[in-house]
PDB file of N, CA and C in Angstrom:
ATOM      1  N   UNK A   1      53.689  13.478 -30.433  1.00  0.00           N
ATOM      2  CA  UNK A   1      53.866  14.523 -29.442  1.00  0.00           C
ATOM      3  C   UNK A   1      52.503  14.950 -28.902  1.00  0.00           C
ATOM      4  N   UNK A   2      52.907  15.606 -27.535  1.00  0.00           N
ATOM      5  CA  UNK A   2      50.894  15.700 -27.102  1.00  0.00           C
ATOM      6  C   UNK A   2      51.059  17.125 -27.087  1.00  0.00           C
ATOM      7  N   UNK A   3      49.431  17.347 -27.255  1.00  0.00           N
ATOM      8  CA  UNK A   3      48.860  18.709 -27.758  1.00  0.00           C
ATOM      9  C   UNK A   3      48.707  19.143 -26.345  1.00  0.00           C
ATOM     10  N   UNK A   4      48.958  20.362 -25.833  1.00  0.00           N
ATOM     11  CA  UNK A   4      48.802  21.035 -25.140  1.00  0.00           C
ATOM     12  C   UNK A   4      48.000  22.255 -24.978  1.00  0.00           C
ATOM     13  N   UNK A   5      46.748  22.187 -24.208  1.00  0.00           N
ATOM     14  CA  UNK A   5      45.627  23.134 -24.164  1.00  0.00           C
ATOM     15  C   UNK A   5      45.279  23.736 -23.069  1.00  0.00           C
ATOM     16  N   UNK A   6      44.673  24.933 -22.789  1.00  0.00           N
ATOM     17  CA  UNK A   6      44.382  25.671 -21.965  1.00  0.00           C
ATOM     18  C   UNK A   6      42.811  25.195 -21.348  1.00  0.00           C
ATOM     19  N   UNK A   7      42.528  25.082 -20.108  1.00  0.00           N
ATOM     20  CA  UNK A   7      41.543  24.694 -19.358  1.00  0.00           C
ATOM     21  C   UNK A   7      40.026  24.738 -20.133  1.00  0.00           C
ATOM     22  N   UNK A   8      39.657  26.136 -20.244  1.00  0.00           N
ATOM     23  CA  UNK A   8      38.955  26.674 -20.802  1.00  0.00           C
ATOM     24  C   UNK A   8      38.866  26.443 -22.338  1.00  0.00           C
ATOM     25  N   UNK A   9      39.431  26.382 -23.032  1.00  0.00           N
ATOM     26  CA  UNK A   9      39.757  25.235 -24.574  1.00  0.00           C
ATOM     27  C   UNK A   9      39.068  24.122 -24.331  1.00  0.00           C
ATOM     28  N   UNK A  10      39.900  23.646 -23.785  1.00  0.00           N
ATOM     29  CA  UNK A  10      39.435  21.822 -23.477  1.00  0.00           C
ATOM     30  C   UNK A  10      37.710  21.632 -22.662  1.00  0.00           C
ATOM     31  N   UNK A  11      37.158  22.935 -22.513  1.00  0.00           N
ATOM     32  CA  UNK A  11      35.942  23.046 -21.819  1.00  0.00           C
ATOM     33  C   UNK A  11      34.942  23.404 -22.857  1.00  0.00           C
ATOM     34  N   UNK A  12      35.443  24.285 -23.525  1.00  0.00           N
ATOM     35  CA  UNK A  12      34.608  24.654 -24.716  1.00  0.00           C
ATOM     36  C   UNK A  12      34.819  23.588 -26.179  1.00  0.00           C
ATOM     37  N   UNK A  13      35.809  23.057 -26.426  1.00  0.00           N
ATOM     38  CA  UNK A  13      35.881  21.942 -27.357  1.00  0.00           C
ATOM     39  C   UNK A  13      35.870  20.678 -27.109  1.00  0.00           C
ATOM     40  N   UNK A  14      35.477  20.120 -25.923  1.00  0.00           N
ATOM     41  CA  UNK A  14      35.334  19.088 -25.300  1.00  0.00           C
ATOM     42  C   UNK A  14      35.202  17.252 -26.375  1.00  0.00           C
ATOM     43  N   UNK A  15      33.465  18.131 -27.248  1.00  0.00           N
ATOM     44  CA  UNK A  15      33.553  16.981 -28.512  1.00  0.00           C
ATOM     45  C   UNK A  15      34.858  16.595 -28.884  1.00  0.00           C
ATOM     46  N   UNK A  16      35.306  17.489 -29.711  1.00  0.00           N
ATOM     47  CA  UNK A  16      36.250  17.159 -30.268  1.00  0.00           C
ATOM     48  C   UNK A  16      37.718  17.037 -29.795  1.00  0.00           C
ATOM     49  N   UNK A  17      38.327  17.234 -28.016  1.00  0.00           N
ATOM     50  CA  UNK A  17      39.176  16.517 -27.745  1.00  0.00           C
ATOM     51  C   UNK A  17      38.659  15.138 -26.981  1.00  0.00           C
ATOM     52  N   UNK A  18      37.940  14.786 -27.270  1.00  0.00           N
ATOM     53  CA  UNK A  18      37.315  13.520 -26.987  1.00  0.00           C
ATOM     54  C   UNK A  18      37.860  12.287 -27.807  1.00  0.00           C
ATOM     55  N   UNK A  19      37.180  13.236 -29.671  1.00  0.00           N
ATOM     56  CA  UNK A  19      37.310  12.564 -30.949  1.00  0.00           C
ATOM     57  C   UNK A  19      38.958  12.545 -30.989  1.00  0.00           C
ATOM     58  N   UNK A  20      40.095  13.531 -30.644  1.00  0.00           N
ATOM     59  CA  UNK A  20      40.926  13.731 -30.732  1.00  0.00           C
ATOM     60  C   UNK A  20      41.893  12.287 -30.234  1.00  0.00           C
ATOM     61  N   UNK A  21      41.536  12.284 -28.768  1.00  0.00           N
ATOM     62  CA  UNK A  21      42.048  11.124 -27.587  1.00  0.00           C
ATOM     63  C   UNK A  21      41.639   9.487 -28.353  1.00  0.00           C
ATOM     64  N   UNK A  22      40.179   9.336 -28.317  1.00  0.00           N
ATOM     65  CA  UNK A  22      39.511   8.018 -29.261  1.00  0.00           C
ATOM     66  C   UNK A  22      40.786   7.825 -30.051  1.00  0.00           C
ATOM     67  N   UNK A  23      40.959   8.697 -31.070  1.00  0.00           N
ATOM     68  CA  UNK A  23      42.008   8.063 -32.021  1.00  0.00           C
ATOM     69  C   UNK A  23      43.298   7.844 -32.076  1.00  0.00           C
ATOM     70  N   UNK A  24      43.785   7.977 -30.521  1.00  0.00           N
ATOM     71  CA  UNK A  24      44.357   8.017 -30.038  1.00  0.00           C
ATOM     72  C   UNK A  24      46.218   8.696 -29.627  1.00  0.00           C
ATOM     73  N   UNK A  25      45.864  10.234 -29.672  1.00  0.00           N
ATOM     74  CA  UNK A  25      46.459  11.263 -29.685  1.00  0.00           C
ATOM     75  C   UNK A  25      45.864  11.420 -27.971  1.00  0.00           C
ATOM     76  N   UNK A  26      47.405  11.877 -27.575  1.00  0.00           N
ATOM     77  CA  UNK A  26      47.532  12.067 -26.247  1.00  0.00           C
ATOM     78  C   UNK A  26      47.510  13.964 -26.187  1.00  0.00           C
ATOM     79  N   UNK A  27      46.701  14.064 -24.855  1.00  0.00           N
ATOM     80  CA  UNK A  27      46.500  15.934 -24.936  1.00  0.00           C
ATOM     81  C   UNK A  27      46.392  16.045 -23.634  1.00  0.00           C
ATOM     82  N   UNK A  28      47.406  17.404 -23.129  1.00  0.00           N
ATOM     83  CA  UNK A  28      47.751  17.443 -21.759  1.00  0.00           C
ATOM     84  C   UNK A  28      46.786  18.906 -21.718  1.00  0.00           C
ATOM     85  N   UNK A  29      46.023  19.094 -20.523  1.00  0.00           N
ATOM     86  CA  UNK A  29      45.147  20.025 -20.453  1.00  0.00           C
ATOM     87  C   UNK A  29      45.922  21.159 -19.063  1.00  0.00           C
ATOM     88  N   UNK A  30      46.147  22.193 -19.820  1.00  0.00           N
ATOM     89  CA  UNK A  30      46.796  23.189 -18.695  1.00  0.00           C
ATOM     90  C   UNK A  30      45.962  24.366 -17.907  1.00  0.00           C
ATOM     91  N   UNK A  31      46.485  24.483 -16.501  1.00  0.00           N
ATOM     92  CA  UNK A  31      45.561  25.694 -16.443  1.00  0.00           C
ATOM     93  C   UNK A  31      46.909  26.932 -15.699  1.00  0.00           C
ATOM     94  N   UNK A  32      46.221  28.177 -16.406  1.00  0.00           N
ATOM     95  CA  UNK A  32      47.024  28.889 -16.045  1.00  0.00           C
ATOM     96  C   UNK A  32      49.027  28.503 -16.479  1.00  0.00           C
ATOM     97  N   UNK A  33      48.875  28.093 -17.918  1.00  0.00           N
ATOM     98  CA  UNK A  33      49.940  27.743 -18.724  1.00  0.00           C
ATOM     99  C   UNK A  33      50.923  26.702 -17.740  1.00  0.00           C
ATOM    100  N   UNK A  34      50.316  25.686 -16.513  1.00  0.00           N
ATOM    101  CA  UNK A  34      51.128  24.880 -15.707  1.00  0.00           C
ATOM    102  C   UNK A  34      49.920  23.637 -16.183  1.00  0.00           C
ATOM    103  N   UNK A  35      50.779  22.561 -16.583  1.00  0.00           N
ATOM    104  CA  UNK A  35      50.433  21.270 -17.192  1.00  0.00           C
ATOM    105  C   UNK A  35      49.701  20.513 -15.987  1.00  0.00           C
ATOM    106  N   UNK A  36      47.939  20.227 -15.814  1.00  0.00           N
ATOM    107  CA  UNK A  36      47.471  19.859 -14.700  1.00  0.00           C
ATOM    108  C   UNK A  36      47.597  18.198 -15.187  1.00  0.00           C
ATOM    109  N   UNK A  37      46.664  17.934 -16.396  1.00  0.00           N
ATOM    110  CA  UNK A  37      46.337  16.366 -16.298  1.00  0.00           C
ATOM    111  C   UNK A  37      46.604  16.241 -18.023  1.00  0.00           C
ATOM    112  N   UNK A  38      47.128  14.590 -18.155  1.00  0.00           N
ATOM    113  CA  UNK A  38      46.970  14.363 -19.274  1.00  0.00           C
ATOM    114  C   UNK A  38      46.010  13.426 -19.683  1.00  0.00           C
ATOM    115  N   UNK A  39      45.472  13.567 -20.676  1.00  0.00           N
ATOM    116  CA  UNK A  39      44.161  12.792 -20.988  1.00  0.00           C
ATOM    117  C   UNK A  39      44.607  11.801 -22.278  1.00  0.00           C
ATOM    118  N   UNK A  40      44.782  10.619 -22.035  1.00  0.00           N
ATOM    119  CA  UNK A  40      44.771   9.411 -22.930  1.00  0.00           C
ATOM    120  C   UNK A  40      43.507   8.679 -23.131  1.00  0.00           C
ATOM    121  N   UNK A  41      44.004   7.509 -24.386  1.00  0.00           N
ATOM    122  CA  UNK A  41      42.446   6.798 -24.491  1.00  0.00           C
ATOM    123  C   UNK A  41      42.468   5.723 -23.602  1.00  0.00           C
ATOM    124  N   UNK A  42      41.360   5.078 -23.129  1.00  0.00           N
ATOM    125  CA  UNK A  42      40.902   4.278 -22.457  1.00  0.00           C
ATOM    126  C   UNK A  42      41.026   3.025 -23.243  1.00  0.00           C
ATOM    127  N   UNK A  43      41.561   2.249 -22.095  1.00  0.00           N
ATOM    128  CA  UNK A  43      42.057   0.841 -22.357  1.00  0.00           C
ATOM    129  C   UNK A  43      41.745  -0.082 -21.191  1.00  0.00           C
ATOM    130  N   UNK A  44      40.607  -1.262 -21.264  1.00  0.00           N
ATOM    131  CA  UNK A  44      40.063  -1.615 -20.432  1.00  0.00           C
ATOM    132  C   UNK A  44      40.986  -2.606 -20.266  1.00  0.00           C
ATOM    133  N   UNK A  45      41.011  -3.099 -18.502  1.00  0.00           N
ATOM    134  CA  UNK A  45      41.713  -3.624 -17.787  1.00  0.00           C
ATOM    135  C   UNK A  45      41.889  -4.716 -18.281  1.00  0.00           C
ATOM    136  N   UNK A  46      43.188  -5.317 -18.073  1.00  0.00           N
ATOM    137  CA  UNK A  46      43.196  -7.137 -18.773  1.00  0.00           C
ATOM    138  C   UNK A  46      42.985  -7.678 -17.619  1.00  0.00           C
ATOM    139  N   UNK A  47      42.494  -9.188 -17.587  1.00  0.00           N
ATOM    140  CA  UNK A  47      41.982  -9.797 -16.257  1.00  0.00           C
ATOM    141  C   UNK A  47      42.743 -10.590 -16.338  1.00  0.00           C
ATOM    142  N   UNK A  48      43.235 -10.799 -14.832  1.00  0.00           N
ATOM    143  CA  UNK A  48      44.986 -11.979 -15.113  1.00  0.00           C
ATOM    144  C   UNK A  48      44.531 -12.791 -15.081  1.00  0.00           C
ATOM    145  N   UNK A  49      44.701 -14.275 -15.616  1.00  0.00           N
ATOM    146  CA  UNK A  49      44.593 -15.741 -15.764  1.00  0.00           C
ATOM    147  C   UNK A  49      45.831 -16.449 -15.782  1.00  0.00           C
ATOM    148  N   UNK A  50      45.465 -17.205 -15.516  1.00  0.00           N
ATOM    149  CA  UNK A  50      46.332 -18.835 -15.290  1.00  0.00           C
ATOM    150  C   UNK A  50      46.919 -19.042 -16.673  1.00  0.00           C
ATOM    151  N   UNK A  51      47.918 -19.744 -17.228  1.00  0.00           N
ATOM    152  CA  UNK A  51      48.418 -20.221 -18.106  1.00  0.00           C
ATOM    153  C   UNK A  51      48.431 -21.355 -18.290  1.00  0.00           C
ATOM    154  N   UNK A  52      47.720 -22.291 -19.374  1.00  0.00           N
ATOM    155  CA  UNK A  52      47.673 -23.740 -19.585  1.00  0.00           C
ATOM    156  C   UNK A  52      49.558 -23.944 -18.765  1.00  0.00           C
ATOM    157  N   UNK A  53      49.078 -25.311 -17.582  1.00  0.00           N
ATOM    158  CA  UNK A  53      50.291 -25.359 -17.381  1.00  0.00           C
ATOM    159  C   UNK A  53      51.222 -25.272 -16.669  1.00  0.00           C
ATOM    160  N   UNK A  54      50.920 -23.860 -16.387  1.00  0.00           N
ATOM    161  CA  UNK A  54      51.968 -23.447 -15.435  1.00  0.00           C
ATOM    162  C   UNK A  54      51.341 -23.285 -13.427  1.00  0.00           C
ATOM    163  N   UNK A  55      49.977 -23.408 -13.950  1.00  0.00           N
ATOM    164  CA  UNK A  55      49.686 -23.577 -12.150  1.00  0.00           C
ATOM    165  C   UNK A  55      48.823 -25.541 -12.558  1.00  0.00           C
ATOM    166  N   UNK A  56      49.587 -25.664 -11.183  1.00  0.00           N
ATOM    167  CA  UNK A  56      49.592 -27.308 -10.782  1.00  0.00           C
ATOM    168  C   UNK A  56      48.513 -27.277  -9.440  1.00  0.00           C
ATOM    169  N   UNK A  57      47.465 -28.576  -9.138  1.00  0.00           N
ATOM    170  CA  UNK A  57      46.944 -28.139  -8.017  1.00  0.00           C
ATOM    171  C   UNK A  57      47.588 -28.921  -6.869  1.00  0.00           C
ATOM    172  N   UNK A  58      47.399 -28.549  -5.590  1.00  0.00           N
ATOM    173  CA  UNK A  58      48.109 -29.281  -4.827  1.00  0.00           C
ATOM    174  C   UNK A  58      47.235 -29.415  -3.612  1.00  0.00           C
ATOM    175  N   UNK A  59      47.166 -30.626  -3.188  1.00  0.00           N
ATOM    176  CA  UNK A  59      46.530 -31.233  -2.088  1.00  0.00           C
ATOM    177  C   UNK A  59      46.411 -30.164  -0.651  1.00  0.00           C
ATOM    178  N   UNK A  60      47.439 -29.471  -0.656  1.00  0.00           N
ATOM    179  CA  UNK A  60      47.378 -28.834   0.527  1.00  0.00           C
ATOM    180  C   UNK A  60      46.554 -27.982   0.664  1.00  0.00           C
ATOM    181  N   UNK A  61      45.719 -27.232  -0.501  1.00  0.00           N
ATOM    182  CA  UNK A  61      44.773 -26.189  -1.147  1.00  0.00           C
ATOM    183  C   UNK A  61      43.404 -26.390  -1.142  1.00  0.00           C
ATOM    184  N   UNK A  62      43.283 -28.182  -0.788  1.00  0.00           N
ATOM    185  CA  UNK A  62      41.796 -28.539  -0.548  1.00  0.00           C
ATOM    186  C   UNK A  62      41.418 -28.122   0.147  1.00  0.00           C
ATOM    187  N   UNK A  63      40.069 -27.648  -0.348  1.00  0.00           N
ATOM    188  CA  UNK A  63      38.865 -27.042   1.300  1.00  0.00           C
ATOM    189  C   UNK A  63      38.197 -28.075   2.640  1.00  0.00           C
ATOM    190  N   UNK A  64      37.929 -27.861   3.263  1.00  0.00           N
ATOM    191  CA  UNK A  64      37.946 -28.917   4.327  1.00  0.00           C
ATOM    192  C   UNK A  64      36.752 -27.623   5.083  1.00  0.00           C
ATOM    193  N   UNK A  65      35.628 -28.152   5.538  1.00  0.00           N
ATOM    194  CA  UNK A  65      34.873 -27.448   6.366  1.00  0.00           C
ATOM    195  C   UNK A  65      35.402 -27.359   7.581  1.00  0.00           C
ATOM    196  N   UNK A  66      34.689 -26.098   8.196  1.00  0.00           N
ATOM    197  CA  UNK A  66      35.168 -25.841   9.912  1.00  0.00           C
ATOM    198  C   UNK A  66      34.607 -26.882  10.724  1.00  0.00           C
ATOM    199  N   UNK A  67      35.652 -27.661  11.236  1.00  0.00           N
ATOM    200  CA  UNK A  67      34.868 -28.503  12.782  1.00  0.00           C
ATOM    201  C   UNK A  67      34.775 -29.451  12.404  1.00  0.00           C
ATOM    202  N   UNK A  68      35.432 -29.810  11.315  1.00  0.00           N
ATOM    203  CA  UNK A  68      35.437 -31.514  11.024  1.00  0.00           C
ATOM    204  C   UNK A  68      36.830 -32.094  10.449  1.00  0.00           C
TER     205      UNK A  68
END
């Protein structure tokens, strides 16, 4: 369940909802008791690739310079 904190909380304890998120505990930061943002941990992007296999090349895809 995520922890729910007041603006000013999350400003003054910052370290430690940092350490909180890292370990990965989700915490929604409110202001004025209305839920603005939720703060999760960071998970770096996967980079899409090809699958042994499944892409084939095809002649039509060859490069060919301009004007010749």
């Amino acid at each position: 369940m995520s922890e729910i904190i007041n603006i000013q909380t999350a400003k003054t304890h910052l370290s430690r909802l940092v350490e909180k998120v890292a370990a990965g505990e989700e915490v929604i930061i409110a202001k004025a008791g209305k839920p603005m943002v939720r703060v999760i941990p960071y998970q770096p992007a996967r980079k899409p690739r090809a699958s042994p296999g499944k892409v084939k090349k095809s002649r039509q895809f060859r490069f060919r310079p301009a004007g010749g």
